[in-house]
C-alpha atoms as a PDB file:
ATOM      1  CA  UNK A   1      14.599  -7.744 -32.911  1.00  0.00           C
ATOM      2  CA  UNK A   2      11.779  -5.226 -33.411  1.00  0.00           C
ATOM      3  CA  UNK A   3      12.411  -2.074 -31.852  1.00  0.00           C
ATOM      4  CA  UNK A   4       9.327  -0.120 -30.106  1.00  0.00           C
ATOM      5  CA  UNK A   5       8.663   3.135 -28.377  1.00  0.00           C
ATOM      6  CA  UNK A   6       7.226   3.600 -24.759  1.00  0.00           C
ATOM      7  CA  UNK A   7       6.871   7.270 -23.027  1.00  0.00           C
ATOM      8  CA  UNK A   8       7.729   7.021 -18.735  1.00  0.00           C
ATOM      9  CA  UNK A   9       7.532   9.395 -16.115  1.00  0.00           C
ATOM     10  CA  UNK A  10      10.836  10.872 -15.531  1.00  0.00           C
ATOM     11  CA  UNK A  11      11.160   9.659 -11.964  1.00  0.00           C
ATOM     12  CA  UNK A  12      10.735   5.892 -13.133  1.00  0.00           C
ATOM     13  CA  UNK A  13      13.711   6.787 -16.158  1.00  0.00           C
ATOM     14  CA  UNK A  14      16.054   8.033 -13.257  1.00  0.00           C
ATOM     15  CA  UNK A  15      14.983   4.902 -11.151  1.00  0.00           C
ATOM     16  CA  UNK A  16      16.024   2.519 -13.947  1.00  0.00           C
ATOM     17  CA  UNK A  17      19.396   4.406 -14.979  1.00  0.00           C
ATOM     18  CA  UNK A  18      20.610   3.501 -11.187  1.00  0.00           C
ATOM     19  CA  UNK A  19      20.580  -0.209 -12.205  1.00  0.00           C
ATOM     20  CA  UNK A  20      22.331   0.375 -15.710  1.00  0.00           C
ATOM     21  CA  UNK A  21      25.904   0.972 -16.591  1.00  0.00           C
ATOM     22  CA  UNK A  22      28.972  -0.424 -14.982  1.00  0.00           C
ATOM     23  CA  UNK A  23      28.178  -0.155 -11.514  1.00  0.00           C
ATOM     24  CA  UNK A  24      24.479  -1.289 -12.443  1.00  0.00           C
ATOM     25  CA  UNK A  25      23.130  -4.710 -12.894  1.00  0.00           C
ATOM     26  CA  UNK A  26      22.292  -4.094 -16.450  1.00  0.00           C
ATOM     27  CA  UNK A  27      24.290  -3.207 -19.535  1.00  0.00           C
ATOM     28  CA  UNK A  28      21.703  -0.786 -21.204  1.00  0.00           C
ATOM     29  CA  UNK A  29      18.221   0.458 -20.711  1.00  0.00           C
ATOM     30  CA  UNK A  30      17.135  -2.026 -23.236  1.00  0.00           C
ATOM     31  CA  UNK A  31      18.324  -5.127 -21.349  1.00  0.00           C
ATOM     32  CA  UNK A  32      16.709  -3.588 -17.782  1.00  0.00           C
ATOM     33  CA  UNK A  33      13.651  -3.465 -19.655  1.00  0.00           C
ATOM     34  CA  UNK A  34      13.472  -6.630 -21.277  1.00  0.00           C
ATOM     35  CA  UNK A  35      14.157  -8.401 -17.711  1.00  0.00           C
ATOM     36  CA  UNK A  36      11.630  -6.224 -16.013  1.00  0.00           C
ATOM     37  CA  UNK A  37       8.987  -7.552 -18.698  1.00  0.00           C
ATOM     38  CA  UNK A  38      10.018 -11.140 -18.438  1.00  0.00           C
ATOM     39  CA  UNK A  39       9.666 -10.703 -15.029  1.00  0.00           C
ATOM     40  CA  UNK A  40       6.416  -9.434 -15.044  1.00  0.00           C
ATOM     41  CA  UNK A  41       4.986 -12.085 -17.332  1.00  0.00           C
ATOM     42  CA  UNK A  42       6.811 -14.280 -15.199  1.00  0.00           C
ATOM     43  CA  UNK A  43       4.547 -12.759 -12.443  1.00  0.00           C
ATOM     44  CA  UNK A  44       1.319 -12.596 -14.251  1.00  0.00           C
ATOM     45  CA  UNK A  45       1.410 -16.624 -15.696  1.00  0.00           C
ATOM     46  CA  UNK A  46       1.525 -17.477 -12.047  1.00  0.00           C
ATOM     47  CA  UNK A  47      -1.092 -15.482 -10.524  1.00  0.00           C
ATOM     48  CA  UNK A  48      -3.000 -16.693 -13.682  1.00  0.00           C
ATOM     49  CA  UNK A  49      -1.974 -20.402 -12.620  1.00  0.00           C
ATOM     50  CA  UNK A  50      -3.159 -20.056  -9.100  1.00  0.00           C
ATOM     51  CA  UNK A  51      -6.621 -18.977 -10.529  1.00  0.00           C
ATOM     52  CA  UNK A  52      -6.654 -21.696 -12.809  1.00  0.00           C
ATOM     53  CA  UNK A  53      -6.832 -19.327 -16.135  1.00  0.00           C
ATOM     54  CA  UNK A  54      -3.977 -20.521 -17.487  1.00  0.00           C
ATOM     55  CA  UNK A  55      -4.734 -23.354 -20.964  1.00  0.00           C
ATOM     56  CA  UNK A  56      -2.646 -26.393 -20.717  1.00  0.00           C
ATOM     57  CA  UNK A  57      -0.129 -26.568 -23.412  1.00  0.00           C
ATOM     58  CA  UNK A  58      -0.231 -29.228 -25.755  1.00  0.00           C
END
């Protein structure tokens, strides 16, 4: 898995560590992250359906 590098404002860091660990909902940073981006896609491809940008797959 390719690893990358992203800078955040401190406050959003602090937000994220609440939902990490073993009282959190995730197991690492890394997993919080990769669900908030699926998420987010998840987000965009509809708002993109409802507008009709989206390409039909084949």
């Amino acid at each position: 898995m390719p690893k990358i590098s992203v800078e955040i404002p401190q406050e959003l860091l602090d937000d994220l560590d609440e939902h990490v660990g073993d009282d959190g909902k995730f197991v690492n940073r890394s997993d919080a992250i990769r669900a908030s981006i699926r998420k987010t896609l998840d987000i965009l491809d509809e708002i993109d359906d409802r507008h009709g940008r989206l390409e039909d797959e084949a």
